[in-house]
PDB file of N, CA and C in Angstrom:
ATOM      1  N   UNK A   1     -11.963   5.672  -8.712  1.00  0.00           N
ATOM      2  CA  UNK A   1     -11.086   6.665  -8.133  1.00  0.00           C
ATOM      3  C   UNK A   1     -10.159   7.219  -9.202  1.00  0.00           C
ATOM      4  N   UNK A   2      -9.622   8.256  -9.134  1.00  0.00           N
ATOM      5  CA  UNK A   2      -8.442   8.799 -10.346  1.00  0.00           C
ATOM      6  C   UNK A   2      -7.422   8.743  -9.605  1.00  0.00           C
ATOM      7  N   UNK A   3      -6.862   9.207 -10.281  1.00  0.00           N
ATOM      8  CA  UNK A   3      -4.926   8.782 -10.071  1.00  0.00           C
ATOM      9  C   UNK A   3      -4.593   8.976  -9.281  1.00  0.00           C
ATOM     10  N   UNK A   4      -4.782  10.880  -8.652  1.00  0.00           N
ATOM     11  CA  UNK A   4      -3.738  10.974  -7.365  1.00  0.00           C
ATOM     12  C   UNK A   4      -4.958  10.294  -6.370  1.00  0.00           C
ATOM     13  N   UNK A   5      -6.156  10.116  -6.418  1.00  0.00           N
ATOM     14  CA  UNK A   5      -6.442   9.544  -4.831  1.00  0.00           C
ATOM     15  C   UNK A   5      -6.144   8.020  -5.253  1.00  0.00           C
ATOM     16  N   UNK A   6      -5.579   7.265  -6.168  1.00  0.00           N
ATOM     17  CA  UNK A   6      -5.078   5.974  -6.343  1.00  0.00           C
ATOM     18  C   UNK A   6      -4.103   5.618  -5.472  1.00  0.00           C
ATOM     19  N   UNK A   7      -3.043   6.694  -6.347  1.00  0.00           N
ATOM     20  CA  UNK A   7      -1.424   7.175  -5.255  1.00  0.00           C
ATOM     21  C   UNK A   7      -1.595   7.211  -3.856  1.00  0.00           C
ATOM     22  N   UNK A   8      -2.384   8.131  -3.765  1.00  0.00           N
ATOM     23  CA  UNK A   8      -2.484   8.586  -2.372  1.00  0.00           C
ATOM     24  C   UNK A   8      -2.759   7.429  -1.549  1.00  0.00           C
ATOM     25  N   UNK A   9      -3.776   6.387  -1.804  1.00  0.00           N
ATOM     26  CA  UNK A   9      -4.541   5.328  -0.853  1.00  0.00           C
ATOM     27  C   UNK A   9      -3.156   4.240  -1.279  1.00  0.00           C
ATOM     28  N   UNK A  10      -2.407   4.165  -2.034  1.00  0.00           N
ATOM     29  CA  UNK A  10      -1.532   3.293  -2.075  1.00  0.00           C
ATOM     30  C   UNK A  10      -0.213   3.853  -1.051  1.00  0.00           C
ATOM     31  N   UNK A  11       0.051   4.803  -1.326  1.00  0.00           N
ATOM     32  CA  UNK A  11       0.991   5.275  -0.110  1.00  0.00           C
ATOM     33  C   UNK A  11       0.628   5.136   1.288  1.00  0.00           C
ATOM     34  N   UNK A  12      -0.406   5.161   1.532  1.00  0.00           N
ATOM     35  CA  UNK A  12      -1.213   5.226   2.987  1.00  0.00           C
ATOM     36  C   UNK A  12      -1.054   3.915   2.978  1.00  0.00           C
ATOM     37  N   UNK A  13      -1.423   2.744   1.980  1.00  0.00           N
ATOM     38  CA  UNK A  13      -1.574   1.321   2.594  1.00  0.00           C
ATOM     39  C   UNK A  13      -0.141   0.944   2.793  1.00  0.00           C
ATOM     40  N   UNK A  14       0.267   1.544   2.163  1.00  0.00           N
ATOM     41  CA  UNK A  14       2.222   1.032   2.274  1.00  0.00           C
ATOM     42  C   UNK A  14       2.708   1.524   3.698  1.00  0.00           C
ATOM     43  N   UNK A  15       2.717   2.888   4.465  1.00  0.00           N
ATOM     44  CA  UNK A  15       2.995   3.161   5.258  1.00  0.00           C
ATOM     45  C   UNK A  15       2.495   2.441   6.536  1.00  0.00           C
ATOM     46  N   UNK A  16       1.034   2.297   6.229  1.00  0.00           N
ATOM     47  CA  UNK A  16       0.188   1.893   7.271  1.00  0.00           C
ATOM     48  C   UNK A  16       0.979   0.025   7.909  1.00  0.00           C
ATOM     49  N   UNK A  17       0.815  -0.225   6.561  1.00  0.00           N
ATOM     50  CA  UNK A  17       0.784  -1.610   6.360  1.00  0.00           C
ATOM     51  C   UNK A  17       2.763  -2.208   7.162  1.00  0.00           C
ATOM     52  N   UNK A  18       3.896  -0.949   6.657  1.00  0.00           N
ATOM     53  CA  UNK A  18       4.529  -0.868   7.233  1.00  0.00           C
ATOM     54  C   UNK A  18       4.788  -0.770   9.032  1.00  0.00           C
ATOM     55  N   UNK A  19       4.094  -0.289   9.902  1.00  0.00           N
ATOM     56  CA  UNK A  19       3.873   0.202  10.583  1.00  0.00           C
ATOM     57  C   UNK A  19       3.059  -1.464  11.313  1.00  0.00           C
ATOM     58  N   UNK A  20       2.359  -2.079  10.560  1.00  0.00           N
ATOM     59  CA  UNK A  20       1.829  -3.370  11.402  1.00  0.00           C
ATOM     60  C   UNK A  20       3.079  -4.283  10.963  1.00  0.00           C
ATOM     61  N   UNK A  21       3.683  -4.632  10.201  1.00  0.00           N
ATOM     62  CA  UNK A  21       4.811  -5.119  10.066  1.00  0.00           C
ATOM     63  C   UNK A  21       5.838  -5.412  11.387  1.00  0.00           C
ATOM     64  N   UNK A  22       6.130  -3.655  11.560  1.00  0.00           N
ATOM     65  CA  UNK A  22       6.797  -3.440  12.343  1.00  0.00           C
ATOM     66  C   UNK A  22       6.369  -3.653  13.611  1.00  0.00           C
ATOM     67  N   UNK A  23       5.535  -3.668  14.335  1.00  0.00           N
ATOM     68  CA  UNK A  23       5.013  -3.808  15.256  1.00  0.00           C
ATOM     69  C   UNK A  23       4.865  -5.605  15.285  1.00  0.00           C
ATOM     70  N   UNK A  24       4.235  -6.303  14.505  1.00  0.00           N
ATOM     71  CA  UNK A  24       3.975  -7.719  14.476  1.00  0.00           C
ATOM     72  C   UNK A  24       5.580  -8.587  14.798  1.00  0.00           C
ATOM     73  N   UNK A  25       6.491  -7.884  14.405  1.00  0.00           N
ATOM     74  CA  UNK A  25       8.032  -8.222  14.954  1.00  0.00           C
ATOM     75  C   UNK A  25       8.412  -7.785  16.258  1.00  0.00           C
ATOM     76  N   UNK A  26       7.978  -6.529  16.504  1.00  0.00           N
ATOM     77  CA  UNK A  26       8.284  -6.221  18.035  1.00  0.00           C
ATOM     78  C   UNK A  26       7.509  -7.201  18.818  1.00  0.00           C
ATOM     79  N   UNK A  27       6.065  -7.203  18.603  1.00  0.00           N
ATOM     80  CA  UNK A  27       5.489  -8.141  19.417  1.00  0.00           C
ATOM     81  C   UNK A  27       5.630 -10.038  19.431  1.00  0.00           C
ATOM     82  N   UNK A  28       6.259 -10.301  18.542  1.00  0.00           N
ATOM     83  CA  UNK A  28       5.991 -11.702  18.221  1.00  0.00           C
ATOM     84  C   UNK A  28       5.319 -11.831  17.768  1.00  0.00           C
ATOM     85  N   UNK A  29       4.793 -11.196  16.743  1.00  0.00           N
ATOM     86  CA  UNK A  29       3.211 -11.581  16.359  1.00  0.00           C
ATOM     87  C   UNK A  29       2.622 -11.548  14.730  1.00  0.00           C
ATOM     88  N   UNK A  30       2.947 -13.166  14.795  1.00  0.00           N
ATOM     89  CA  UNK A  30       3.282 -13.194  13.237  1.00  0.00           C
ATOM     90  C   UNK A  30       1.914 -12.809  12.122  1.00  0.00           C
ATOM     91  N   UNK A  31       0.745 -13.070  12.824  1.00  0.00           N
ATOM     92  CA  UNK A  31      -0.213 -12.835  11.941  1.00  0.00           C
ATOM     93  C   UNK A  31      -0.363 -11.147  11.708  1.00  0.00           C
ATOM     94  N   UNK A  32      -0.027 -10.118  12.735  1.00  0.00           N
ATOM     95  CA  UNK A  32      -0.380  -8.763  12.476  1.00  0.00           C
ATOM     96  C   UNK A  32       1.063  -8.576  11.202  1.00  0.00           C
ATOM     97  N   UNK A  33       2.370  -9.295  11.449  1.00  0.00           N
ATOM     98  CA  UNK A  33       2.947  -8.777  10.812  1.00  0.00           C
ATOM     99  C   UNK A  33       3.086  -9.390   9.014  1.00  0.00           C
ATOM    100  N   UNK A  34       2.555 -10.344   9.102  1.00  0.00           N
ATOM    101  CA  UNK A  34       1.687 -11.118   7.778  1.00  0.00           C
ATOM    102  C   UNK A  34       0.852 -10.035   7.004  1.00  0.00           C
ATOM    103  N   UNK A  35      -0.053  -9.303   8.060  1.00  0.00           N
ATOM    104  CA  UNK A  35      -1.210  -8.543   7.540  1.00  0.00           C
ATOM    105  C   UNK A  35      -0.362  -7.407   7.174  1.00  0.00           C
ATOM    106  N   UNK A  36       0.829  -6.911   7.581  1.00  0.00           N
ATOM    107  CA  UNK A  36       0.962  -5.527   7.245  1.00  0.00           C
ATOM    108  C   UNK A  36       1.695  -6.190   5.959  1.00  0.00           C
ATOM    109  N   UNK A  37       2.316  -6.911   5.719  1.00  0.00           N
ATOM    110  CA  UNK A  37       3.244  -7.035   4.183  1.00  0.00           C
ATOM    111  C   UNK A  37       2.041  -7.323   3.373  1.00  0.00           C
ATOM    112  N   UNK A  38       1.181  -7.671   3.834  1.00  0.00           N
ATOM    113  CA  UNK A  38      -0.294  -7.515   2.324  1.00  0.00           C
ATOM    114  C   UNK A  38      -0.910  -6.390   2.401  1.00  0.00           C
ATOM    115  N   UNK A  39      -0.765  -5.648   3.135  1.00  0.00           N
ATOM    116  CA  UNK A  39      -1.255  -4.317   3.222  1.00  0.00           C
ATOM    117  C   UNK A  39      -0.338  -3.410   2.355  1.00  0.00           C
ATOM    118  N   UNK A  40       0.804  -3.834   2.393  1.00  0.00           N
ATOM    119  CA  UNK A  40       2.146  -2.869   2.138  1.00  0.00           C
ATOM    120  C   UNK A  40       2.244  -3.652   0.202  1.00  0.00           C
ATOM    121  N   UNK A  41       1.810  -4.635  -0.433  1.00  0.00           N
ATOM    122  CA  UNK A  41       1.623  -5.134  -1.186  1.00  0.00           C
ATOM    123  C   UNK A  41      -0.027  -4.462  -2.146  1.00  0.00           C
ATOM    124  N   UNK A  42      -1.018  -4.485  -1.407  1.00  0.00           N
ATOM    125  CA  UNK A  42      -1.990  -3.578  -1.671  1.00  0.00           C
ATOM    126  C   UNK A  42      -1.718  -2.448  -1.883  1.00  0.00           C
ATOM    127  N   UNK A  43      -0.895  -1.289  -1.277  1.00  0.00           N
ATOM    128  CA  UNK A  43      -0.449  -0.119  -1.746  1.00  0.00           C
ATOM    129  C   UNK A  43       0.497  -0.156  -2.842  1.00  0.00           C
ATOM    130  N   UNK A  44       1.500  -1.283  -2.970  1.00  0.00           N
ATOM    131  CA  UNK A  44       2.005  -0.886  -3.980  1.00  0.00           C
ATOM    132  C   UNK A  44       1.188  -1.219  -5.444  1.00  0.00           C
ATOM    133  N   UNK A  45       0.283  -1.839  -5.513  1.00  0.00           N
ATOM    134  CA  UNK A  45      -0.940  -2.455  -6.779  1.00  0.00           C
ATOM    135  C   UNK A  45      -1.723  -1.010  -6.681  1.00  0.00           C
ATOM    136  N   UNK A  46      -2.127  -0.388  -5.967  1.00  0.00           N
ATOM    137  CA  UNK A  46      -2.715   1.262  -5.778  1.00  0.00           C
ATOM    138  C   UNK A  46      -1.779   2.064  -6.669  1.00  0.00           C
ATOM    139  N   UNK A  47      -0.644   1.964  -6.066  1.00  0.00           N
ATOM    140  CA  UNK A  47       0.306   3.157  -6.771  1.00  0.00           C
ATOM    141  C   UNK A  47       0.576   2.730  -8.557  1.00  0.00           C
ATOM    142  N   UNK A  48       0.453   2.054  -9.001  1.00  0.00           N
ATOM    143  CA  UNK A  48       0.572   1.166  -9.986  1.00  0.00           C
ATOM    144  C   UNK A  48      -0.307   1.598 -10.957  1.00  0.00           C
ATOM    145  N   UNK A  49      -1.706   1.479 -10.304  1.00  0.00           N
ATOM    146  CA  UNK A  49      -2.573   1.750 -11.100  1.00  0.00           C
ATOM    147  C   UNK A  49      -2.798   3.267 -10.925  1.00  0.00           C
ATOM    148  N   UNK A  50      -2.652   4.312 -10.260  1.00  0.00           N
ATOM    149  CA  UNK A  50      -2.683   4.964  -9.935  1.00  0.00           C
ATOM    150  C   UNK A  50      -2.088   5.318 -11.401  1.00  0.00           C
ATOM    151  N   UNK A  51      -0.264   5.243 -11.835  1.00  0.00           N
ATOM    152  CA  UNK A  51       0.269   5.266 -12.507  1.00  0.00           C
ATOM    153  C   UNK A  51       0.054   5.039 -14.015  1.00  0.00           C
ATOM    154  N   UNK A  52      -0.857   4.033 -14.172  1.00  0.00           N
ATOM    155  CA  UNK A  52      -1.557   3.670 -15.320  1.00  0.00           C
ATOM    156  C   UNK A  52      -2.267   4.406 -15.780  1.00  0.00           C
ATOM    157  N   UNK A  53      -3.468   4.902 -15.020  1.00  0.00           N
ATOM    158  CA  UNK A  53      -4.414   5.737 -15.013  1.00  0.00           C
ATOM    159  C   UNK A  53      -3.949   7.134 -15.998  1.00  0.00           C
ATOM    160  N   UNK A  54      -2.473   7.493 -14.729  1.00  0.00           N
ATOM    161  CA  UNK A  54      -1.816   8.704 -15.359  1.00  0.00           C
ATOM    162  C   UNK A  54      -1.950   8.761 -16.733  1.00  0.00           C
ATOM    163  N   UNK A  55      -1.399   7.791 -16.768  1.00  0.00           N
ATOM    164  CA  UNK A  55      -0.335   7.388 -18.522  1.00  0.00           C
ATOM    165  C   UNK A  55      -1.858   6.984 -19.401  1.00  0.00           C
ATOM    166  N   UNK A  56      -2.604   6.772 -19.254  1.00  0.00           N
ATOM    167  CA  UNK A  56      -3.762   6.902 -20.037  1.00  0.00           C
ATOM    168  C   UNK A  56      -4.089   7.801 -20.432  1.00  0.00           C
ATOM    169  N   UNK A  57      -4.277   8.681 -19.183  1.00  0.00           N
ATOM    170  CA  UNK A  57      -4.871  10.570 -19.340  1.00  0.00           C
ATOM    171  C   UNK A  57      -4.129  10.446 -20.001  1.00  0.00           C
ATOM    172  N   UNK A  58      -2.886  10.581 -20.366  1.00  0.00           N
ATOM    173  CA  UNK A  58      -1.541  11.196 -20.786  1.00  0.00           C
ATOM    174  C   UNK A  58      -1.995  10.857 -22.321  1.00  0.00           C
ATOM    175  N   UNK A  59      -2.472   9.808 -22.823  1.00  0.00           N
ATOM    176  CA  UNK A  59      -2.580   9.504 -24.418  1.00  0.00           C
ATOM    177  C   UNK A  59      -3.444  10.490 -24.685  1.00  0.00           C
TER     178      UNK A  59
END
């Protein structure tokens, strides 16, 4: 993948991943909200490399 669809799928897993978080607390429900902080952890390793990528082109 290149950079911005890196970014992009890392922002989506962060939001997404946010979003089961939040919900896994409303519900009591510790395993959905387990899954969204590794989801939300996966996007930020996306955006990262995403970033790397940049800074490579960039040399």
């Amino acid at each position: 993948m290149g950079e911005f669809t890196d970014k992009l799928q890392g922002v989506t897993d962060k939001v997404v991943g946010a979003v089961k978080e939040s919900i896994g607390k409303a519900t009591d429900n510790p395993d959905l909200e387990a899954e969204g902080k590794v989801q939300q952890l996966k996007g930020k390793g996306e955006e990262i490399k995403g970033k790397v990528k940049g800074a490579i082109n960039d040399l």
